[in-house]
PDB file of N, CA and C in Angstrom:
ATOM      1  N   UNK A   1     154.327 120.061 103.849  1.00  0.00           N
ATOM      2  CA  UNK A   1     154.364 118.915 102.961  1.00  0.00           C
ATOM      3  C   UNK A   1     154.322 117.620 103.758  1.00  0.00           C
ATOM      4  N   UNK A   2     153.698 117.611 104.963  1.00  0.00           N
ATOM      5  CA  UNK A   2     153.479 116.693 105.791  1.00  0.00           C
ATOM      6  C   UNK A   2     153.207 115.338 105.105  1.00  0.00           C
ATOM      7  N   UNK A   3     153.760 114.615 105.084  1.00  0.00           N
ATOM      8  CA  UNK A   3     153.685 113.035 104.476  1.00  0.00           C
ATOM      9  C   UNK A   3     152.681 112.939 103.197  1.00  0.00           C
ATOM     10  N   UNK A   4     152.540 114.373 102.595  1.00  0.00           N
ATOM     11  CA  UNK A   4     152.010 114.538 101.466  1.00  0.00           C
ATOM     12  C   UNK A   4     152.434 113.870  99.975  1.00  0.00           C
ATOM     13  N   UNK A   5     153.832 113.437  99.893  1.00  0.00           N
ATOM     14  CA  UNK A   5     154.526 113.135  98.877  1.00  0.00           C
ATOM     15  C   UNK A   5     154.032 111.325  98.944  1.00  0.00           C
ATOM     16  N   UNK A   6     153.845 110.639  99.775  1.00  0.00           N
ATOM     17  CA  UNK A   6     153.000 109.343 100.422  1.00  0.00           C
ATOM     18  C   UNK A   6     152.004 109.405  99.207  1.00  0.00           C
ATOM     19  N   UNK A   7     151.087 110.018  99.475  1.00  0.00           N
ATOM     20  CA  UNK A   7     149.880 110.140  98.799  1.00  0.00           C
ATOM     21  C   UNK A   7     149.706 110.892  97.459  1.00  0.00           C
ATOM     22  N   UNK A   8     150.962 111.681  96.853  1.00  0.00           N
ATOM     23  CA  UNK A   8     150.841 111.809  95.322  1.00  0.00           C
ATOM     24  C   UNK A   8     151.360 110.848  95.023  1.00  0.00           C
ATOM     25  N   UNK A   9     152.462 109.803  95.110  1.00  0.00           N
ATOM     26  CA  UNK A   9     153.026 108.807  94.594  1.00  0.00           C
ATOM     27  C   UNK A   9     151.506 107.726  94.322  1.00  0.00           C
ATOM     28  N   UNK A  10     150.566 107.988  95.483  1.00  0.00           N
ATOM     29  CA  UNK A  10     149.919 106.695  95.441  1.00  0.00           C
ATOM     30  C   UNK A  10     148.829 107.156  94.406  1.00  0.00           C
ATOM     31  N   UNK A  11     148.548 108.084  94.742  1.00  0.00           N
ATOM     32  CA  UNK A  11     147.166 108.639  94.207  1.00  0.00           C
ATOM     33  C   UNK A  11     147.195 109.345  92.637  1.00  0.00           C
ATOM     34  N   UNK A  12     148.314 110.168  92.309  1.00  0.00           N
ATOM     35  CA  UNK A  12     148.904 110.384  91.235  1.00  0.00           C
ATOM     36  C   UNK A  12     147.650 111.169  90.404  1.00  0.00           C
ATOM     37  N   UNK A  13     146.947 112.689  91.615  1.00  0.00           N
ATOM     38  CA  UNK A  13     146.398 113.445  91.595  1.00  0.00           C
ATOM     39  C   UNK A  13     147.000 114.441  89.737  1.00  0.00           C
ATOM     40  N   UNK A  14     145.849 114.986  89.462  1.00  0.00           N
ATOM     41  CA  UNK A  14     146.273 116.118  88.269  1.00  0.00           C
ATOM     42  C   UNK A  14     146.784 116.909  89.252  1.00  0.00           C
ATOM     43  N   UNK A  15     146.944 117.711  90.349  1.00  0.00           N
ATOM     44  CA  UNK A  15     147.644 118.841  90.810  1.00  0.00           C
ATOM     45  C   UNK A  15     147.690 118.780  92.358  1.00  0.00           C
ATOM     46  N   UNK A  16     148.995 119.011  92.766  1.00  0.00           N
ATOM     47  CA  UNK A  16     149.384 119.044  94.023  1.00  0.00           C
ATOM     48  C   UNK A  16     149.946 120.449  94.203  1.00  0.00           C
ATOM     49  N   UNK A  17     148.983 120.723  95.356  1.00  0.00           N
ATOM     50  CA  UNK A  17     149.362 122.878  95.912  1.00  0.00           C
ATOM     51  C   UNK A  17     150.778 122.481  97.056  1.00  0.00           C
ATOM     52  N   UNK A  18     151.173 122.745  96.819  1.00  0.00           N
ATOM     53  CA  UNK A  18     152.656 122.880  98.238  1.00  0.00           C
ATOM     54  C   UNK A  18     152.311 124.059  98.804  1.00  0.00           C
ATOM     55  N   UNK A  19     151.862 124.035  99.950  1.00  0.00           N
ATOM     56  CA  UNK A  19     151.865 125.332 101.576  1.00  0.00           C
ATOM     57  C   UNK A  19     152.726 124.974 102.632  1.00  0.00           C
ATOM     58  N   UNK A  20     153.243 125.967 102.619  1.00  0.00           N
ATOM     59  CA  UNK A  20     154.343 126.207 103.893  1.00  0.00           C
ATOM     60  C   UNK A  20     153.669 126.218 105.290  1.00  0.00           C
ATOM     61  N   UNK A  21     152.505 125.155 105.361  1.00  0.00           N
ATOM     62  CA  UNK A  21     151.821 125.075 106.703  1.00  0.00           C
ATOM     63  C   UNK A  21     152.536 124.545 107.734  1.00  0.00           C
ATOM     64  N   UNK A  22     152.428 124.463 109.013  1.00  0.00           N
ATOM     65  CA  UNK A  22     153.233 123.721 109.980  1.00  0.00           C
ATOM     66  C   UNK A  22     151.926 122.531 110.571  1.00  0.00           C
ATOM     67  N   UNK A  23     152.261 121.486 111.067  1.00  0.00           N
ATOM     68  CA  UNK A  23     151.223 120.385 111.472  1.00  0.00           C
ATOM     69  C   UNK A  23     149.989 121.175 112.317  1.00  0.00           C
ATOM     70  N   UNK A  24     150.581 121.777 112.845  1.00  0.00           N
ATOM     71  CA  UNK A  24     149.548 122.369 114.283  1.00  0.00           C
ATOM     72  C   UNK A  24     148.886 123.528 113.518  1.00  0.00           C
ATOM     73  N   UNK A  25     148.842 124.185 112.339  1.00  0.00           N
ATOM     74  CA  UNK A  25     147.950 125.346 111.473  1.00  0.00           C
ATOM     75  C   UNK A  25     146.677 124.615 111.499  1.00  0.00           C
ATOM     76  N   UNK A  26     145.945 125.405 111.561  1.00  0.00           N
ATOM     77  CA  UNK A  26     144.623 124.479 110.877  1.00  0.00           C
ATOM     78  C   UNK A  26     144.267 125.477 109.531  1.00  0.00           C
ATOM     79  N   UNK A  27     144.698 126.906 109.066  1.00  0.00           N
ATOM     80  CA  UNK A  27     144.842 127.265 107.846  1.00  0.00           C
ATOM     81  C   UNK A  27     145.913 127.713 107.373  1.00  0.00           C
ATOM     82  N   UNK A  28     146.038 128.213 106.186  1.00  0.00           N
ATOM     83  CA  UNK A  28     147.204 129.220 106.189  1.00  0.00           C
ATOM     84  C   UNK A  28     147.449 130.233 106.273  1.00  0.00           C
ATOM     85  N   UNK A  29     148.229 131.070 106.193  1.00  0.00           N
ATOM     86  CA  UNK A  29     148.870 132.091 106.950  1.00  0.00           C
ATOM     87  C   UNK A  29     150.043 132.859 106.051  1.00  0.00           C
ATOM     88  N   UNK A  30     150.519 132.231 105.350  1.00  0.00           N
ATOM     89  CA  UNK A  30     151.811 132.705 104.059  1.00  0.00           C
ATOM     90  C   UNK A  30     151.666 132.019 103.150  1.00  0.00           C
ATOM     91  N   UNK A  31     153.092 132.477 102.264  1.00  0.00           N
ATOM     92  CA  UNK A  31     152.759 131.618 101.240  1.00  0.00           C
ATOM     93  C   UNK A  31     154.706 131.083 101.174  1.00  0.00           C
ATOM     94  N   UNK A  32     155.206 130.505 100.403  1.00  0.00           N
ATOM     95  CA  UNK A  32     156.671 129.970 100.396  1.00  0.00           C
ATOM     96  C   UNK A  32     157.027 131.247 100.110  1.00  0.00           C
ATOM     97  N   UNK A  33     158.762 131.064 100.820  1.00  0.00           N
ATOM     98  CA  UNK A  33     159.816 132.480 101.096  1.00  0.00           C
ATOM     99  C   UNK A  33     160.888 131.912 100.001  1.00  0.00           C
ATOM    100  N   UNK A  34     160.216 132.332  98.549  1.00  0.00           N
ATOM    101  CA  UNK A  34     161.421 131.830  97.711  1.00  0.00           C
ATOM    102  C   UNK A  34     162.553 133.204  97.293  1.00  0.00           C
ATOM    103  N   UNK A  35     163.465 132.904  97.276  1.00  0.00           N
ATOM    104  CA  UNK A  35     163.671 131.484  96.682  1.00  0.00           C
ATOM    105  C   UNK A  35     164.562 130.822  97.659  1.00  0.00           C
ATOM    106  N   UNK A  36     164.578 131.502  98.803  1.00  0.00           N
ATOM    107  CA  UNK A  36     165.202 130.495 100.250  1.00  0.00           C
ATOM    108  C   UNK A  36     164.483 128.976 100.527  1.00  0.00           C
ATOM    109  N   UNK A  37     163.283 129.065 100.239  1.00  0.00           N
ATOM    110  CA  UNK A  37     162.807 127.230 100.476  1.00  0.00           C
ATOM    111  C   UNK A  37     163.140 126.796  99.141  1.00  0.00           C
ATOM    112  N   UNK A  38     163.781 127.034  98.266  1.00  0.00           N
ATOM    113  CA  UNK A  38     164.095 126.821  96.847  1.00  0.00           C
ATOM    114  C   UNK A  38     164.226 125.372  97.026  1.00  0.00           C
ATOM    115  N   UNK A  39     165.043 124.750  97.806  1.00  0.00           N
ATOM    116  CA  UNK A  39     166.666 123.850  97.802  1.00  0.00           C
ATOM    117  C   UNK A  39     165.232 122.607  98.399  1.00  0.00           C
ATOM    118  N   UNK A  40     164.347 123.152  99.181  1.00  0.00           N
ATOM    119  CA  UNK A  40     163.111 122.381  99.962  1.00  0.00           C
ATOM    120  C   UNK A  40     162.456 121.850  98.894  1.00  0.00           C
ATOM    121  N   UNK A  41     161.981 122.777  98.225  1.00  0.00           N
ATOM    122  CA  UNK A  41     160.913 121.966  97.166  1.00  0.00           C
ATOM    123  C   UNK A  41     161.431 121.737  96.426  1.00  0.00           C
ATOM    124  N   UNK A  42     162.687 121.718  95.368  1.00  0.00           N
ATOM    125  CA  UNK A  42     162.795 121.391  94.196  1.00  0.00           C
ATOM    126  C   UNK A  42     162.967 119.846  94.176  1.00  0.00           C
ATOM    127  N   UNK A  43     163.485 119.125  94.735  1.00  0.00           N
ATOM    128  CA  UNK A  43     162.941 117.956  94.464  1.00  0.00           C
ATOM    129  C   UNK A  43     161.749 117.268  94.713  1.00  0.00           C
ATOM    130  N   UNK A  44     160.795 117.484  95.129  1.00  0.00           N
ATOM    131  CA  UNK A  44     159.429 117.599  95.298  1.00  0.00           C
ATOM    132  C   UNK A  44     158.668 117.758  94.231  1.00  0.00           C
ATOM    133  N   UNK A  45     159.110 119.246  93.602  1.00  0.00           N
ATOM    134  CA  UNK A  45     158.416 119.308  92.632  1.00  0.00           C
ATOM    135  C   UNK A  45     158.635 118.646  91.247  1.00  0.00           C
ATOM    136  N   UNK A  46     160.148 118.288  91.140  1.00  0.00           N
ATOM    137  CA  UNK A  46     160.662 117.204  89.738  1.00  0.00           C
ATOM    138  C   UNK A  46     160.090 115.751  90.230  1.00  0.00           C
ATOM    139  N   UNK A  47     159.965 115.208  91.271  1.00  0.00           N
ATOM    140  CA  UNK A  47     159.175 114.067  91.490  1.00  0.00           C
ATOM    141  C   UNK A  47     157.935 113.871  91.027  1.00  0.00           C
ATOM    142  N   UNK A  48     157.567 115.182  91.629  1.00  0.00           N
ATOM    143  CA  UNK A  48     155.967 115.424  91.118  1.00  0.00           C
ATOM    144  C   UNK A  48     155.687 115.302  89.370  1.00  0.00           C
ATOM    145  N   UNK A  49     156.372 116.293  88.938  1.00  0.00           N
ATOM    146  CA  UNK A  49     156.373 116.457  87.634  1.00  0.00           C
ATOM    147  C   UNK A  49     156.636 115.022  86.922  1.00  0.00           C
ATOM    148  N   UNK A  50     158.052 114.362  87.329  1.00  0.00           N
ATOM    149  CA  UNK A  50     157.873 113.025  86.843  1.00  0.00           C
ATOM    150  C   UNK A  50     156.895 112.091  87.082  1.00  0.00           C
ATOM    151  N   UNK A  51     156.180 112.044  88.134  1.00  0.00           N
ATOM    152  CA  UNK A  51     154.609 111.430  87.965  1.00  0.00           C
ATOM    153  C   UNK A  51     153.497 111.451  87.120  1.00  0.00           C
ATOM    154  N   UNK A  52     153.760 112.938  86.766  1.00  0.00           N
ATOM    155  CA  UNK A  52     152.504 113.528  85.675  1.00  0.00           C
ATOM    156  C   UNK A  52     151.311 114.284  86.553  1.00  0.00           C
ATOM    157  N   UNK A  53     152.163 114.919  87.640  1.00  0.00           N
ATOM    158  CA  UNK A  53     151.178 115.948  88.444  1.00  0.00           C
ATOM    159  C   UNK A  53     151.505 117.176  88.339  1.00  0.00           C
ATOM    160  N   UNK A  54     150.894 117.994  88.121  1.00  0.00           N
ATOM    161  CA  UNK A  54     151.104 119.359  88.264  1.00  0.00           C
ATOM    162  C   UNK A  54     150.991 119.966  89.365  1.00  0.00           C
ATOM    163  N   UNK A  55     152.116 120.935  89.550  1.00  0.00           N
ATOM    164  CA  UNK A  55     152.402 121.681  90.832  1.00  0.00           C
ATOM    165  C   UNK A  55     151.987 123.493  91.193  1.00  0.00           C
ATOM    166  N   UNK A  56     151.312 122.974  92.145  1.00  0.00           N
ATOM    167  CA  UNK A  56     151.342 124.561  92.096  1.00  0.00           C
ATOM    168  C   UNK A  56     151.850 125.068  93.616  1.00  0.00           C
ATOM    169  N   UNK A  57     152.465 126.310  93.679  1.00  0.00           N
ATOM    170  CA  UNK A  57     152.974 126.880  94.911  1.00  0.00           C
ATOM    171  C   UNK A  57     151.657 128.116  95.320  1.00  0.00           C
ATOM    172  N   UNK A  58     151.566 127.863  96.954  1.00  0.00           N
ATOM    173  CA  UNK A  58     150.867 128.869  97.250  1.00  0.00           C
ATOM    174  C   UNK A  58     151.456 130.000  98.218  1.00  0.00           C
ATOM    175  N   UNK A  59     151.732 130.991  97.439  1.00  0.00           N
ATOM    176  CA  UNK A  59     152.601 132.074  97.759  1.00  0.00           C
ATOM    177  C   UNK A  59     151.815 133.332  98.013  1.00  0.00           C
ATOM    178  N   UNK A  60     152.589 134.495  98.381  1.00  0.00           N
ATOM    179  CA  UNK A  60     152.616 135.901  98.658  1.00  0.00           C
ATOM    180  C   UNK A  60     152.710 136.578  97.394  1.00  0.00           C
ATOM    181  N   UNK A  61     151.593 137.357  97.034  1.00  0.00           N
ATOM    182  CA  UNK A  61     151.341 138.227  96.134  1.00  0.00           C
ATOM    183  C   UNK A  61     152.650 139.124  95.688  1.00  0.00           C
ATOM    184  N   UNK A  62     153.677 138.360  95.728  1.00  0.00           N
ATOM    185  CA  UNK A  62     154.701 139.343  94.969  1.00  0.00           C
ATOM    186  C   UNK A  62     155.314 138.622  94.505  1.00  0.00           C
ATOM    187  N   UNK A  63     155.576 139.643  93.100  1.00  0.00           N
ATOM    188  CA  UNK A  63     155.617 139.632  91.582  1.00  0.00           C
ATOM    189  C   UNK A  63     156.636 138.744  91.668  1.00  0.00           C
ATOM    190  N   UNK A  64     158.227 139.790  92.477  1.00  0.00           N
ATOM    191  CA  UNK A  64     159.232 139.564  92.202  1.00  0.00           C
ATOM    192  C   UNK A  64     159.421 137.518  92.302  1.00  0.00           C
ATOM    193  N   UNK A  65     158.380 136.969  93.244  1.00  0.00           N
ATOM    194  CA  UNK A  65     158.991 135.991  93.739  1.00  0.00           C
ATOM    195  C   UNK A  65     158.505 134.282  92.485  1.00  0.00           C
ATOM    196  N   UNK A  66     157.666 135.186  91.493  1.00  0.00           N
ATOM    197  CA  UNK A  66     157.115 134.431  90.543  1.00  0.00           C
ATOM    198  C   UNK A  66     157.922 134.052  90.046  1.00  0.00           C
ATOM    199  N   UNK A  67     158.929 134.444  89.697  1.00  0.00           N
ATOM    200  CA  UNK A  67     159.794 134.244  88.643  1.00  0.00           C
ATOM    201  C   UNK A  67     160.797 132.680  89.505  1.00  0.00           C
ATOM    202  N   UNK A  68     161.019 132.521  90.652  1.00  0.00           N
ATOM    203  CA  UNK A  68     161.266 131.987  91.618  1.00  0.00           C
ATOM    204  C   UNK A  68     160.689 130.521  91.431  1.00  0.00           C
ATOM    205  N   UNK A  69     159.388 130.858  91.411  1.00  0.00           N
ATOM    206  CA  UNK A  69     158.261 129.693  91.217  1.00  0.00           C
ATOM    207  C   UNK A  69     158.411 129.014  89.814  1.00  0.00           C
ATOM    208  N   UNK A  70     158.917 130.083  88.957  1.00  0.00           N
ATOM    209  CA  UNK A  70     158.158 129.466  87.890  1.00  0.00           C
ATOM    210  C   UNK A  70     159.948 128.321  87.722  1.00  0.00           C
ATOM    211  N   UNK A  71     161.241 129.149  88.515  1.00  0.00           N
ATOM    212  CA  UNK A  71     162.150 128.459  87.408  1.00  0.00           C
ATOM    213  C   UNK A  71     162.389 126.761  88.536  1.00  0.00           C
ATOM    214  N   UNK A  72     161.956 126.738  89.586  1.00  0.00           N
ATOM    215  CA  UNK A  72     161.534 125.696  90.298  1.00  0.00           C
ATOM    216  C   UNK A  72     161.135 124.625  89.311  1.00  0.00           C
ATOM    217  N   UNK A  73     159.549 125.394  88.656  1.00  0.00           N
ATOM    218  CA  UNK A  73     159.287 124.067  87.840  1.00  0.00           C
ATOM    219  C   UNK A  73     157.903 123.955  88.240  1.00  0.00           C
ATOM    220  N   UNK A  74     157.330 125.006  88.850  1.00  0.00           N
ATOM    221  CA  UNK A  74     156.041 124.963  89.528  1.00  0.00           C
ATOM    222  C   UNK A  74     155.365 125.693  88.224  1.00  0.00           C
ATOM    223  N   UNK A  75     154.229 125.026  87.957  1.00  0.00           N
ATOM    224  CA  UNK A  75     153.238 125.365  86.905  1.00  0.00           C
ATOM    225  C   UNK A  75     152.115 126.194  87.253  1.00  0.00           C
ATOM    226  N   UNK A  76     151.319 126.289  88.126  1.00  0.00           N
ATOM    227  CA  UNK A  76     150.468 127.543  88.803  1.00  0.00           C
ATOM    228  C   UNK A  76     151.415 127.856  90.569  1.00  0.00           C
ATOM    229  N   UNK A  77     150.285 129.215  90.094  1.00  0.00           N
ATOM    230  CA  UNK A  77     150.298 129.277  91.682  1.00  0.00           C
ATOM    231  C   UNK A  77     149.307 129.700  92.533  1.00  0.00           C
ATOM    232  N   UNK A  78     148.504 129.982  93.406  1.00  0.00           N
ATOM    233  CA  UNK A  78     147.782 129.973  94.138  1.00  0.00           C
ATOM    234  C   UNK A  78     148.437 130.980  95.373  1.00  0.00           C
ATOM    235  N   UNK A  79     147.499 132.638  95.734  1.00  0.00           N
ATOM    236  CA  UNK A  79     148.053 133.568  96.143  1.00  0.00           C
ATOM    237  C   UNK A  79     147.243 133.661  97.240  1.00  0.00           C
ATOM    238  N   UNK A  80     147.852 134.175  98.577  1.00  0.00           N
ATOM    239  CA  UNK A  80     147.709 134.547  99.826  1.00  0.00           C
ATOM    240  C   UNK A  80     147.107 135.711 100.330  1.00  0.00           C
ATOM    241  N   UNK A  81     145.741 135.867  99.784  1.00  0.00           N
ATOM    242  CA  UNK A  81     145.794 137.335 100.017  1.00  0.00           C
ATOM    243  C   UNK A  81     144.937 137.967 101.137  1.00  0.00           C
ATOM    244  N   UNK A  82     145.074 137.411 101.976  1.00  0.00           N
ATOM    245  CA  UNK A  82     144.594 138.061 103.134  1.00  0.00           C
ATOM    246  C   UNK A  82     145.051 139.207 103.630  1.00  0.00           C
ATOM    247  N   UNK A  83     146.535 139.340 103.304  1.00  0.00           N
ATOM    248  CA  UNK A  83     147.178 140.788 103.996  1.00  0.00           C
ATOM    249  C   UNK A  83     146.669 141.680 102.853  1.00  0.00           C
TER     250      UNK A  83
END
């Protein structure tokens, strides 16, 4: 979320993806380890939402962790499926 929150405030995009990238990735590689980054994004994503952007998380193809996503407040999600 590299100085990403900068540029939805300004830009006030229809949808912002949150990836658990690190600066030095040049793709990705996972998807968020919820609901342990829980406490990370949730204000992120109620900011977002109070802007009028929609959020989506890009996660790991399991089920269990949807439910995770969804009570966050994240509206899509976008899945990792390379493995």
């Amino acid at each position: 979320l590299h100085n990403l929150m900068a540029l939805v405030r300004e830009v006030r995009p229809q949808q912002a993806t949150f990836v658990p990238d690190s600066v030095e990735q040049a793709t990705s590689d996972h998807g968020w380890s919820l609901p342990a980054d829980g406490e990370r994004l949730r204000p992120l994503i109620d900011e977002c939402r109070a802007l009028g952007v929609r959020v989506s998380l890009f996660m790991d193809p399991q089920p269990e962790a949807m439910v995770h996503a969804a009570a966050l407040g994240a509206q899509r999600v976008e899945l990792y499926t390379e493995a």
